[in-house]
N, C-alpha and C. Protein backbone atom coordinates (compact mmCIF):
# COMPACT_ATOMS: atom_id res chain seq x y z
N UNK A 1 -14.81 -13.26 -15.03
CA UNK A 1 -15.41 -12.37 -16.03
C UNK A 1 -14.29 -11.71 -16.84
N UNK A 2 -14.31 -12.03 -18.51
CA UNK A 2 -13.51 -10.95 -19.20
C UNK A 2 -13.45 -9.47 -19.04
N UNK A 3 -12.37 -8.94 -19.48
CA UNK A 3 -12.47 -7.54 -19.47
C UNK A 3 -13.80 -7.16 -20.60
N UNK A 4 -13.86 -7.73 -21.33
CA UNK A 4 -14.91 -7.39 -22.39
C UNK A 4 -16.20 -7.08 -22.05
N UNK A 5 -16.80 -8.12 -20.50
CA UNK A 5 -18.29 -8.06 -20.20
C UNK A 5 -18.05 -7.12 -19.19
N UNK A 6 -17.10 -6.00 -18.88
CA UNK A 6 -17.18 -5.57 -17.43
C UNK A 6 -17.79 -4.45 -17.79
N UNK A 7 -18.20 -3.26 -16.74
CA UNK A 7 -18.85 -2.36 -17.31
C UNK A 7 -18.29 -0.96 -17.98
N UNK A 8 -17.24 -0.93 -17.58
CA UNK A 8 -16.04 0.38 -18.30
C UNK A 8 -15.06 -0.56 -19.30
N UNK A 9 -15.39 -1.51 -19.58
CA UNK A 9 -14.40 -2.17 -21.07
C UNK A 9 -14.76 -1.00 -22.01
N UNK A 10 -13.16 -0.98 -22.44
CA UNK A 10 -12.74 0.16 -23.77
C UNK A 10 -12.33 1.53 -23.07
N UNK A 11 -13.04 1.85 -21.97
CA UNK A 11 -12.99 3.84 -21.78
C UNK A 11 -11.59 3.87 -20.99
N UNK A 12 -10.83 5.11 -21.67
CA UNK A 12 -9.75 4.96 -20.86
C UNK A 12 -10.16 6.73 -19.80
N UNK A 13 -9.27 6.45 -18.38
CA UNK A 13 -9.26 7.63 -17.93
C UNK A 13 -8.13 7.75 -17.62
N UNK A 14 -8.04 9.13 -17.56
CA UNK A 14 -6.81 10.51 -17.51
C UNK A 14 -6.54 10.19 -15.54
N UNK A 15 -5.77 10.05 -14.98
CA UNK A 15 -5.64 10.62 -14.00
C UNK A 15 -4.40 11.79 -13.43
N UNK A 16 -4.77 12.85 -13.46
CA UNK A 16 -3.94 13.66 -13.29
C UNK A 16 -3.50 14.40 -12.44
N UNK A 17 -1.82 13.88 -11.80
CA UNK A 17 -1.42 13.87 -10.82
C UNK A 17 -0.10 14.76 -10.67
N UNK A 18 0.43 15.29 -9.71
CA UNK A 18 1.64 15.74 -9.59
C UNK A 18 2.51 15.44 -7.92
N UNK A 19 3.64 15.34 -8.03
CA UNK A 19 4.23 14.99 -6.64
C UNK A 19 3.10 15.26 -5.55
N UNK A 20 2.95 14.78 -4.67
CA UNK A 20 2.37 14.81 -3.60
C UNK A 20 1.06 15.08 -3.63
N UNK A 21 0.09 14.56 -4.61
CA UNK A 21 -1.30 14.03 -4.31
C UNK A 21 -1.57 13.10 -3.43
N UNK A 22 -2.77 12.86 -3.08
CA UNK A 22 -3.40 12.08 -2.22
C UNK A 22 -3.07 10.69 -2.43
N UNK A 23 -2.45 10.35 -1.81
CA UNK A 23 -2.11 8.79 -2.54
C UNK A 23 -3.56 7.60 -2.50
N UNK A 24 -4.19 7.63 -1.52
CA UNK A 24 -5.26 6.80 -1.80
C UNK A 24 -6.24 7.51 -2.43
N UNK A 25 -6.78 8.43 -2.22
CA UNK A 25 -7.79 9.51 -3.23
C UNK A 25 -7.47 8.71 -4.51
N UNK A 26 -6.17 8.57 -5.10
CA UNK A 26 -5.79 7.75 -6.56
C UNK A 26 -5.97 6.60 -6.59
N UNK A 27 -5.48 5.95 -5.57
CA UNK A 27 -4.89 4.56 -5.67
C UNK A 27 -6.55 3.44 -5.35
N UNK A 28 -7.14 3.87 -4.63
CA UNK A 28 -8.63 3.18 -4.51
C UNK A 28 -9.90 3.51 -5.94
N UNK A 29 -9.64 4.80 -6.39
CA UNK A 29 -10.40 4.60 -7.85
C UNK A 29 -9.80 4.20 -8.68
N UNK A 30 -8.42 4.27 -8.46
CA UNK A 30 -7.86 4.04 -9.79
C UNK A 30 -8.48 1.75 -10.09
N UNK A 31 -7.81 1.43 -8.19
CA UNK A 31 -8.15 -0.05 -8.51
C UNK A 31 -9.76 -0.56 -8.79
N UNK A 32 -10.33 0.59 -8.55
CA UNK A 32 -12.11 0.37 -9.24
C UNK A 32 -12.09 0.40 -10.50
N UNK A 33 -11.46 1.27 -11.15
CA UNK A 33 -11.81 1.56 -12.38
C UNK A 33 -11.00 0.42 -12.85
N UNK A 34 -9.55 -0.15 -12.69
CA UNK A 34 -9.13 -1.29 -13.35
C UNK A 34 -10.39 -2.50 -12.91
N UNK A 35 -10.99 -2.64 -12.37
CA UNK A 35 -11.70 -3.56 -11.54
C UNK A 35 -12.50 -3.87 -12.64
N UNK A 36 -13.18 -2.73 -13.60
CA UNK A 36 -14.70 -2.63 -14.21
C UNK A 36 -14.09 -2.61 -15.45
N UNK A 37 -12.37 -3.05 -15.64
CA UNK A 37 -12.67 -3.12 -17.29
C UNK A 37 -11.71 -1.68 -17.51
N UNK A 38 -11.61 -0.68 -16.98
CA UNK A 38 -10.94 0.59 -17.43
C UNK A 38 -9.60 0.41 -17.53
N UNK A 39 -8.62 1.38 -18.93
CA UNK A 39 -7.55 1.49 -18.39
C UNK A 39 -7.56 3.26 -18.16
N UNK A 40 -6.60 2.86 -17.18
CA UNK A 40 -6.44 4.20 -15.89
C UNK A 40 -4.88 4.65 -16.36
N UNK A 41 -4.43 5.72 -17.10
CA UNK A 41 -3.09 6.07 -17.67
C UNK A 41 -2.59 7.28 -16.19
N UNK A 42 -1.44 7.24 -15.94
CA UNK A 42 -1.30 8.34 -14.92
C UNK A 42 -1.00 9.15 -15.73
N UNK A 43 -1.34 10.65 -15.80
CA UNK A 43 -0.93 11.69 -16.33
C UNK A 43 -0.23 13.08 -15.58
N UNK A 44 1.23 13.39 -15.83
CA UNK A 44 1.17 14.25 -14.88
C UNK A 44 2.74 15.22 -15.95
N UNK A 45 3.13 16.44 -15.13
CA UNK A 45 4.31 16.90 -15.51
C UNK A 45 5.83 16.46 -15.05
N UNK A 46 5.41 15.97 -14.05
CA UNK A 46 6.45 14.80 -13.25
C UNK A 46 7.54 14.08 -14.48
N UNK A 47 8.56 14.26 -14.37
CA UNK A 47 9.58 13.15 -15.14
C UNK A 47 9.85 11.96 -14.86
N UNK A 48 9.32 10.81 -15.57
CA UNK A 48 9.58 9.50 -14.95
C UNK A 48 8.59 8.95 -14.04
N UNK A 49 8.37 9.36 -12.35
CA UNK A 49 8.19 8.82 -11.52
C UNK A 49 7.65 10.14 -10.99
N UNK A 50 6.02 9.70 -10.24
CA UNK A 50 5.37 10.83 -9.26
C UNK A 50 5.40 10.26 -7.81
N UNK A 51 5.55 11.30 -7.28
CA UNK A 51 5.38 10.40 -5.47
C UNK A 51 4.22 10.97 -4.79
N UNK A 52 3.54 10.12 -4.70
CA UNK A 52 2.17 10.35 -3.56
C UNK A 52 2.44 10.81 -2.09
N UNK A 53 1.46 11.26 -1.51
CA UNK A 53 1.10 11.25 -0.02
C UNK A 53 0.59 10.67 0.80
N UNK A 54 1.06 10.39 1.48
CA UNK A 54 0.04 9.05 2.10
C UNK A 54 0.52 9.47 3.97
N UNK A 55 -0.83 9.68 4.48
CA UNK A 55 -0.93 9.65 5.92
C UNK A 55 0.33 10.44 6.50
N UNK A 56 0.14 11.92 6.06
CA UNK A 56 1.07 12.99 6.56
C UNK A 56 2.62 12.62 5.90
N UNK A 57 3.10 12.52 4.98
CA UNK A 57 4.22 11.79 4.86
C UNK A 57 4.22 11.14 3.20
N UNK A 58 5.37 11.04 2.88
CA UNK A 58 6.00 10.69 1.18
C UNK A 58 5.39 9.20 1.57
N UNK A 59 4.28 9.11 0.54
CA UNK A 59 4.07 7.94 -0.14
C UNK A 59 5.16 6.88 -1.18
N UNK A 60 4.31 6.50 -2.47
CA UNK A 60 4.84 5.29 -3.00
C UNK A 60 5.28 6.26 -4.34
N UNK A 61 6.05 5.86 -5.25
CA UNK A 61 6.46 6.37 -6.29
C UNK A 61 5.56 5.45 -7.38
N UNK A 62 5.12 6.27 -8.20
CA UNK A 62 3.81 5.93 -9.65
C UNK A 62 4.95 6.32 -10.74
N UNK A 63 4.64 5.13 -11.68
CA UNK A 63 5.60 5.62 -12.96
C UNK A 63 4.19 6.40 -13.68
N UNK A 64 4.88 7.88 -14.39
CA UNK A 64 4.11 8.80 -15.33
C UNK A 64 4.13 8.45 -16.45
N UNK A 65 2.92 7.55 -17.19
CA UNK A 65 2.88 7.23 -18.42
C UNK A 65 2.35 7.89 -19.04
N UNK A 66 2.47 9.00 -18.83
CA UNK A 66 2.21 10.24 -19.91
C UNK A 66 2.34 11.67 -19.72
N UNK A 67 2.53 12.30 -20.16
CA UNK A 67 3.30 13.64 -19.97
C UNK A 67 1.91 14.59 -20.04
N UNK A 68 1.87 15.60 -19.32
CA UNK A 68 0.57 16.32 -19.44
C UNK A 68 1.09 16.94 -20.38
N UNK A 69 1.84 17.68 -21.33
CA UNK A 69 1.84 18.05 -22.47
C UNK A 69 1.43 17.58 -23.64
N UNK A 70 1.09 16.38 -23.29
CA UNK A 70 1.19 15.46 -24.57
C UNK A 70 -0.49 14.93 -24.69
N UNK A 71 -1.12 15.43 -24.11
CA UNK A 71 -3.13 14.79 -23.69
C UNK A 71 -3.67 16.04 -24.54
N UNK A 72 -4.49 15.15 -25.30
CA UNK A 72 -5.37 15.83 -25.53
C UNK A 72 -7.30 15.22 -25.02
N UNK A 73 -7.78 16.03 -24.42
CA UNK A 73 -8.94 15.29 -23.72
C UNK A 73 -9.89 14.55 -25.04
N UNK A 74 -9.78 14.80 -26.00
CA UNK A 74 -10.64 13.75 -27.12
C UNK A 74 -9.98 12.33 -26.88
N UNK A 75 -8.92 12.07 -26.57
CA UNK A 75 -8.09 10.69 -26.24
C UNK A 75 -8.67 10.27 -25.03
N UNK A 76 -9.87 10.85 -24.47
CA UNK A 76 -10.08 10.20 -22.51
C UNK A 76 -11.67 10.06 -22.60
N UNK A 77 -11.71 9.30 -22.16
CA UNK A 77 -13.59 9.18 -21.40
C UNK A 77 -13.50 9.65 -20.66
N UNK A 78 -12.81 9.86 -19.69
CA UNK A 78 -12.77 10.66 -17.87
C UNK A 78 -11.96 10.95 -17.84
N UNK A 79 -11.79 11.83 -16.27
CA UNK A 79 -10.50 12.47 -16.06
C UNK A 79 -10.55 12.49 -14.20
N UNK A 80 -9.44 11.90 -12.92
CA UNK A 80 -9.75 11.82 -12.46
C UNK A 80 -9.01 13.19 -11.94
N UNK A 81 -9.23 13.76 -10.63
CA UNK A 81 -7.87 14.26 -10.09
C UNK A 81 -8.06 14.43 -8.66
N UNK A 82 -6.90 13.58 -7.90
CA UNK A 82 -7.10 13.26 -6.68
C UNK A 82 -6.92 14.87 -6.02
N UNK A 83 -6.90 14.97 -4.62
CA UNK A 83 -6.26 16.15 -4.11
C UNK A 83 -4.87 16.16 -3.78
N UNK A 84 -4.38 16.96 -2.63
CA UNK A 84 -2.63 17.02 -2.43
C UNK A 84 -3.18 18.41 -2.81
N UNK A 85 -2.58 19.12 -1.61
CA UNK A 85 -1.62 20.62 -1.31
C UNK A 85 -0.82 20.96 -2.81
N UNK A 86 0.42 19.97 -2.22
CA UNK A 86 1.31 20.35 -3.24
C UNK A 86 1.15 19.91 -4.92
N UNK A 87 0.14 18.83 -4.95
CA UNK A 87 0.20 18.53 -6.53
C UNK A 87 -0.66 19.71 -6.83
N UNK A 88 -1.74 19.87 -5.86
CA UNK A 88 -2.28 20.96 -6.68
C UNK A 88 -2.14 22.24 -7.05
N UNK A 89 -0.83 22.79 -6.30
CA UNK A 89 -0.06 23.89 -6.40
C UNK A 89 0.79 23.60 -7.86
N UNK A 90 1.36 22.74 -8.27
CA UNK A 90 2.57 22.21 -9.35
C UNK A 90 1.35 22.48 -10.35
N UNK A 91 -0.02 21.76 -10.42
CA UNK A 91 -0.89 21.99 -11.35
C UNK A 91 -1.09 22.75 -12.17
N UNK A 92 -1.48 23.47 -10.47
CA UNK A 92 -2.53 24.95 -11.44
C UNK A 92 -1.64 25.81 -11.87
N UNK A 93 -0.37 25.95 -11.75
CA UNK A 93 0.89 26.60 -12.21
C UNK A 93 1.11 26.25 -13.94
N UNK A 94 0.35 24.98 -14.66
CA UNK A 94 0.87 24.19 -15.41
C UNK A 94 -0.51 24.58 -16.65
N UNK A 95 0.03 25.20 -17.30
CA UNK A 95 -0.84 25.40 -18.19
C UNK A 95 -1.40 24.37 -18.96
N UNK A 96 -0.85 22.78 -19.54
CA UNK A 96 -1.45 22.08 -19.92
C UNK A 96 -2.23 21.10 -19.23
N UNK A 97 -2.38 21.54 -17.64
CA UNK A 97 -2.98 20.67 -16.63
C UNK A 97 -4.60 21.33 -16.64
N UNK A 98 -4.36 22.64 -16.39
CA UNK A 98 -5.85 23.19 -16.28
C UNK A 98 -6.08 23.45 -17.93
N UNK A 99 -5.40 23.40 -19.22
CA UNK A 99 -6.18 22.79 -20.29
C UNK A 99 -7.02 21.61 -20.24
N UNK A 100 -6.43 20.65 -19.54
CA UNK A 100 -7.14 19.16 -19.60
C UNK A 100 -7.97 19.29 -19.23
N UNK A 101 -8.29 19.73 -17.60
CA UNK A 101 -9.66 20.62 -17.16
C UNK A 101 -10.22 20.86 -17.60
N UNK A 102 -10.38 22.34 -18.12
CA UNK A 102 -11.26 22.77 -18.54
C UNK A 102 -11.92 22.00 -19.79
N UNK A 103 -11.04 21.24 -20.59
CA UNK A 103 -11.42 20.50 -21.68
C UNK A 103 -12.02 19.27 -21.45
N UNK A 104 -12.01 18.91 -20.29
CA UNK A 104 -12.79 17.57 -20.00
C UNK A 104 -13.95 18.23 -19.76
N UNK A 105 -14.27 19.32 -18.84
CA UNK A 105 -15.49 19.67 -18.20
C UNK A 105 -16.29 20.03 -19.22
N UNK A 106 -15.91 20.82 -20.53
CA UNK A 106 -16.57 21.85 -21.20
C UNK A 106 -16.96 20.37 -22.63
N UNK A 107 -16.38 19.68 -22.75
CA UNK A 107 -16.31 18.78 -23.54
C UNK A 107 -17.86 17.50 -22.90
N UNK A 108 -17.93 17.39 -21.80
CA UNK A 108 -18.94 16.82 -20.73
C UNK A 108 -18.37 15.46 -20.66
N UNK A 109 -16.94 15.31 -20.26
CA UNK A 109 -16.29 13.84 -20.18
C UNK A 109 -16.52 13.75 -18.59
N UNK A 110 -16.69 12.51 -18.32
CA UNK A 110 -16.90 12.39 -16.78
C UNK A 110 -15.51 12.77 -15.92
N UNK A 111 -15.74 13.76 -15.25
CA UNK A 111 -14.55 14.39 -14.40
C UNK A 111 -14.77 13.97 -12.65
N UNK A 112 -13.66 13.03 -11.96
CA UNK A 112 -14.06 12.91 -10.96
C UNK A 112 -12.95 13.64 -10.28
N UNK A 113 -13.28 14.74 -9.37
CA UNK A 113 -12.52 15.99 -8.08
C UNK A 113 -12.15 15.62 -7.10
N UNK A 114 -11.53 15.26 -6.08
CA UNK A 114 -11.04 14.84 -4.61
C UNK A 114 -10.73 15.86 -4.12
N UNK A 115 -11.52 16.51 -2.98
CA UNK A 115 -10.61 17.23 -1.78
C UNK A 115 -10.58 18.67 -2.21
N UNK A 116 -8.96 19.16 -2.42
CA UNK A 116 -9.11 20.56 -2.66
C UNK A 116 -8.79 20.49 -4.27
N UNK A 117 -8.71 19.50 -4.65
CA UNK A 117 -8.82 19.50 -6.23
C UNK A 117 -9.42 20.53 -6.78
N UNK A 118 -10.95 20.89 -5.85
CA UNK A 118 -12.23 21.22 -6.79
C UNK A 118 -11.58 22.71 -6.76
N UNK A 119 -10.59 23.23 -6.04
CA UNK A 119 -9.80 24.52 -6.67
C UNK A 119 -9.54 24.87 -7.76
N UNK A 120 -9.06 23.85 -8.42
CA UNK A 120 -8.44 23.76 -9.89
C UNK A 120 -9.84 24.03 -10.65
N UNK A 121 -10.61 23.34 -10.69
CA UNK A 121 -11.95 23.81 -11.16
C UNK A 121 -12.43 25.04 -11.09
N UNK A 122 -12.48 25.69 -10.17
CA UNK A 122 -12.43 27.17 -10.11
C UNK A 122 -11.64 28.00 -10.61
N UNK A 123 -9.94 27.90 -10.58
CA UNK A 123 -9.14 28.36 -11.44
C UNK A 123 -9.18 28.40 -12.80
N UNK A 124 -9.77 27.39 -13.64
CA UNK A 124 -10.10 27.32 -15.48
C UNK A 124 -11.50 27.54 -15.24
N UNK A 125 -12.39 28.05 -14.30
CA UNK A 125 -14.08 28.51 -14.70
C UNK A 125 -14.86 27.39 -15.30
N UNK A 126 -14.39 26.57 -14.41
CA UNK A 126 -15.53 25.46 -14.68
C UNK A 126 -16.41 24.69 -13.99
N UNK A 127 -16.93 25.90 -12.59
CA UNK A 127 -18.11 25.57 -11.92
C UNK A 127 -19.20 26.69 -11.87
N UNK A 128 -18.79 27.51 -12.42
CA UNK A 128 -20.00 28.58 -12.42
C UNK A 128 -21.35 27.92 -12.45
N UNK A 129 -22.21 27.83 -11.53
CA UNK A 129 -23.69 27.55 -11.17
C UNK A 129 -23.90 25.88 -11.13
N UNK A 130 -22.45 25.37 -11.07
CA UNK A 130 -22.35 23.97 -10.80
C UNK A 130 -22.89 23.74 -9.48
N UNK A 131 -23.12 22.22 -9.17
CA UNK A 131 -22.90 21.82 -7.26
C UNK A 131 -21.76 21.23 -7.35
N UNK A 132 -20.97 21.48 -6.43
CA UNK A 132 -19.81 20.81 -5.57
C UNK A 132 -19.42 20.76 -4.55
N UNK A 133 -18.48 19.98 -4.03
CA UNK A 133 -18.11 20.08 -2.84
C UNK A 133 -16.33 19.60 -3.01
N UNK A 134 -16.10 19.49 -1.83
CA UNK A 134 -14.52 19.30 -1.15
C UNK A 134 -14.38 19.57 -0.04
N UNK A 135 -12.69 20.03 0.00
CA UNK A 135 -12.37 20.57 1.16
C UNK A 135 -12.83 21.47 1.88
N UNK A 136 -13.38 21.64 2.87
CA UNK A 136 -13.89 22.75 3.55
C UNK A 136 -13.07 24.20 3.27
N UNK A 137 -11.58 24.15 3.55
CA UNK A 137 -11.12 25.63 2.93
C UNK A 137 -11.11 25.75 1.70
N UNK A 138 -11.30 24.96 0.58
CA UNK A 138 -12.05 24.84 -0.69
C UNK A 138 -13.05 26.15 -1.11
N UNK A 139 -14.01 25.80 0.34
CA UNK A 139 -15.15 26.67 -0.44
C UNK A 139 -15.01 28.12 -1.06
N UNK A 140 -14.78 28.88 0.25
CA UNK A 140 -14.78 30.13 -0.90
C UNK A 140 -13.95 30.14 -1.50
N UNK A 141 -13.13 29.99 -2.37
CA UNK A 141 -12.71 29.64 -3.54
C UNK A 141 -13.88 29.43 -4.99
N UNK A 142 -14.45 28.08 -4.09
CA UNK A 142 -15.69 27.55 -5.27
C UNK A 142 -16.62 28.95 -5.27
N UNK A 143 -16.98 29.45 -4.37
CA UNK A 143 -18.38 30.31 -4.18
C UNK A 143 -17.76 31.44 -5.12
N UNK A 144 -16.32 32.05 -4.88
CA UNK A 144 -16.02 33.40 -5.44
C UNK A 144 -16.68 33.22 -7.24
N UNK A 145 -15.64 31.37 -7.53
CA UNK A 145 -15.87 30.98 -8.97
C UNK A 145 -17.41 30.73 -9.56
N UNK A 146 -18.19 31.33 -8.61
CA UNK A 146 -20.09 30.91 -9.00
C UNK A 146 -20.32 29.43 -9.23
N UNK A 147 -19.55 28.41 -8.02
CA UNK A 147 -19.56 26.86 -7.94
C UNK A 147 -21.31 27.34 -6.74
N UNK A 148 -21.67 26.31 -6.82
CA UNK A 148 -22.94 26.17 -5.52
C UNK A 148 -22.30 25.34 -4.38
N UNK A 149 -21.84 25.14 -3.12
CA UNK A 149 -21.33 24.28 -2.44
C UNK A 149 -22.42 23.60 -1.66
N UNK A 150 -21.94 22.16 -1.57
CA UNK A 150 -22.90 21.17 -1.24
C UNK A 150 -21.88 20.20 -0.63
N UNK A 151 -22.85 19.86 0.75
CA UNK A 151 -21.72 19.10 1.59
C UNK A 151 -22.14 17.56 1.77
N UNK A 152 -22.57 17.04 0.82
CA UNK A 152 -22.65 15.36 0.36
C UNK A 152 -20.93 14.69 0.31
N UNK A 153 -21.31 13.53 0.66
CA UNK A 153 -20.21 12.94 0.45
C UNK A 153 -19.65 12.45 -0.92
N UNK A 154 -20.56 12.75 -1.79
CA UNK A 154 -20.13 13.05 -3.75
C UNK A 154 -21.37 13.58 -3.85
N UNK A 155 -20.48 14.46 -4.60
CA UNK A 155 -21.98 15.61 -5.10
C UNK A 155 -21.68 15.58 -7.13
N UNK A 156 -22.61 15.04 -7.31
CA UNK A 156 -22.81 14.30 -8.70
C UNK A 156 -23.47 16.07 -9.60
N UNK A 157 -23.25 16.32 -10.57
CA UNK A 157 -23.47 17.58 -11.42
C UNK A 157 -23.51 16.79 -12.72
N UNK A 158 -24.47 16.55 -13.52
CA UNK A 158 -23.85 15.84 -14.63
C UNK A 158 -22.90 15.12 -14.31
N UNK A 159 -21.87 15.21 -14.94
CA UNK A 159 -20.75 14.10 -15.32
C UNK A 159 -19.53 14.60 -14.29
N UNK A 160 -20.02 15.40 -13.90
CA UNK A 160 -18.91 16.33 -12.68
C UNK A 160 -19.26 15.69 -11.36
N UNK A 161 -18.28 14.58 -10.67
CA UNK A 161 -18.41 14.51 -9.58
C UNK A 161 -17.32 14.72 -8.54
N UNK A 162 -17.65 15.57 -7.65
CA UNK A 162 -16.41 15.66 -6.41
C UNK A 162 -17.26 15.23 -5.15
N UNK A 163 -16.45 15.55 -4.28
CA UNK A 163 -15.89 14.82 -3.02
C UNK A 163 -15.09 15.25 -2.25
N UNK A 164 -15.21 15.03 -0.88
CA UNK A 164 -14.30 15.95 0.27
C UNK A 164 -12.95 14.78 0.49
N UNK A 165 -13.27 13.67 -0.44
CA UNK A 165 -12.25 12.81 0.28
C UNK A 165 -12.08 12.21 1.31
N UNK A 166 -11.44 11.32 1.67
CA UNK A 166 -11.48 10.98 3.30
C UNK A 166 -12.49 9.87 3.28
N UNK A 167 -13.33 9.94 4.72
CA UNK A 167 -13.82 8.77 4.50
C UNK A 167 -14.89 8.91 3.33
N UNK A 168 -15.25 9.76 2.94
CA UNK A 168 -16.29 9.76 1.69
C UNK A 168 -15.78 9.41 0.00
N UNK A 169 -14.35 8.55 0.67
CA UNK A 169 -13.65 7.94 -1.00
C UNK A 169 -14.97 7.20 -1.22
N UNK A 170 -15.53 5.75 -0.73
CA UNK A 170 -16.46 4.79 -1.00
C UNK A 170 -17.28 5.62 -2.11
N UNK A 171 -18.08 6.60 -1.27
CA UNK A 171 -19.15 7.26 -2.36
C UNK A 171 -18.49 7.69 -3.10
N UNK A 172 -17.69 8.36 -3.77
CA UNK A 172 -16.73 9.18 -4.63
C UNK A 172 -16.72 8.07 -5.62
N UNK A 173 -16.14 6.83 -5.26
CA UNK A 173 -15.90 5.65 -6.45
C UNK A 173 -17.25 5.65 -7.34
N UNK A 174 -18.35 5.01 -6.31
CA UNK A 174 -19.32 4.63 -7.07
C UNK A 174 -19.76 5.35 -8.11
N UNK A 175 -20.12 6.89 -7.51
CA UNK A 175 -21.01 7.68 -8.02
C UNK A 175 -19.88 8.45 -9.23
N UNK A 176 -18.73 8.04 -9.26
CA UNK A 176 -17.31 8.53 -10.64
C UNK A 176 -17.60 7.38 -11.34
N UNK A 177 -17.85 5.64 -10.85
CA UNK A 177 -17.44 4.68 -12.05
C UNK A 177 -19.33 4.95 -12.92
N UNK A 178 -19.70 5.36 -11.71
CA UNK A 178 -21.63 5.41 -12.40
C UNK A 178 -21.18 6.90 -13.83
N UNK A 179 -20.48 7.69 -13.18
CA UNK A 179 -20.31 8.82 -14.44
C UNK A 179 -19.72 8.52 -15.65
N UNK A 180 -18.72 7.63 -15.32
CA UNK A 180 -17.87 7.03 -16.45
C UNK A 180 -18.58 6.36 -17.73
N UNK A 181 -19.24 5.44 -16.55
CA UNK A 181 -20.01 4.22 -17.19
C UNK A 181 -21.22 4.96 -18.03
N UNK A 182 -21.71 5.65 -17.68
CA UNK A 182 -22.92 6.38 -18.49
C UNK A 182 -22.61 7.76 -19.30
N UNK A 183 -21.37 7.76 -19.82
CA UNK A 183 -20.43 8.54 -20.90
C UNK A 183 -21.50 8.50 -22.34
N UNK A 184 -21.80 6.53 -22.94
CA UNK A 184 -22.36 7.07 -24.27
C UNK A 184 -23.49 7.60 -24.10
N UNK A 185 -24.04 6.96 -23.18
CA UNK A 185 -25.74 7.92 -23.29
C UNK A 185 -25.39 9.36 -22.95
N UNK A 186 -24.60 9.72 -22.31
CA UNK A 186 -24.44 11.60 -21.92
C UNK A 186 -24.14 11.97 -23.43
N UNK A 187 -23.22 11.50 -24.33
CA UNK A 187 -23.30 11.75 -25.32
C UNK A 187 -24.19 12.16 -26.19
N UNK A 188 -24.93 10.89 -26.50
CA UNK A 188 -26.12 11.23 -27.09
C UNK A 188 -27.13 11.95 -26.85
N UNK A 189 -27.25 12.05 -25.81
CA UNK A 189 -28.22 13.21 -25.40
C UNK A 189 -27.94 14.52 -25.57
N UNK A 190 -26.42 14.66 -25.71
CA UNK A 190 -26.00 16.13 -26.05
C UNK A 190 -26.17 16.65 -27.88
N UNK A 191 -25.54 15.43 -28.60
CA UNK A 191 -26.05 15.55 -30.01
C UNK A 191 -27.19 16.37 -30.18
């Protein structure tokens, strides 16, 4: 099958990462979304090269083909962002990281959350009376930010889907490439 008949041909997504994210949280949607036709750009503040986490311990090194300074979310159909401790600490520190955020969410581009990601979401105010889920020490965090917490293994909100991660990547893929994939009709319905 061409890239042309697959079902994400043309949409590109954002994935936005910093040293020590989840290395498979990325690395298993990212190979779905190449799977269906997507291109998947890594986005991060990282110079050059980001290094993942993988199973307690320094993962694989990702070349950064794009600078989070340099995104603007009208350039993305989606936006993914795995979890990691530490990427998500470098993040939310990063003012053009939780721009992308909030600008994917408020914009209604399909945003898929991993883990304690859905922090960052709370930090730019973009779950107030949402459902989500994640990491269990996640929650109050989400609850303080007026998120609803819901303990599905992807908890789908519109175009907002997270996930605790772990073994609940499987559902996380589907129910992110199903958000992706149904971008023009969310569109139009918002017109």
């Amino acid at each position: 099958m061409d890239n042309e008949n697959k079902r994400l041909s043309g949409k590109t997504i954002a994935i936005l990462v910093a040293n020590g994210f989840e290395e498979a949280e990325m690395t298993e949607t990212q190979k779905a979304l190449v799977a269906e036709g997507a291109t998947a750009r890594i986005v991060s503040p990282e110079n050059g090269l980001c290094n993942g986490w993988h199973e307690g311990t320094w993962g694989h090194n990702f070349y950064v083909e794009v600078k989070v300074n340099e995104v603007l979310p009208s350039q993305y159909d989606g936006l993914l962002l795995p979890g990691g401790e530490r990427s998500l600490k470098t993040l939310l520190e990063n003012a053009h990281a939780r721009r992308i955020v909030k600008g994917m969410v408020d914009a209604n581009k399909a945003v898929g959350v991993l883990s304690d990601g859905v922090e960052m979401l709370a930090a730019v105010e973009a779950i107030a009376g949402r459902n989500v889920t994640g990491a269990p020490e996640s929650r109050e965090k989400v609850e303080q930010a007026g998120g609803i917490w819901s303990d599905g293994q992807a908890v789908s909100d519109g175009r907002l889907v997270t996930s605790r991660g772990g073994e609940d990547l499987p559902a996380f893929v589907e129910a992110f490439l199903e958000a992706v994939e149904n971008g023009d009709a969310s569109a139009r319905e918002a017109a």
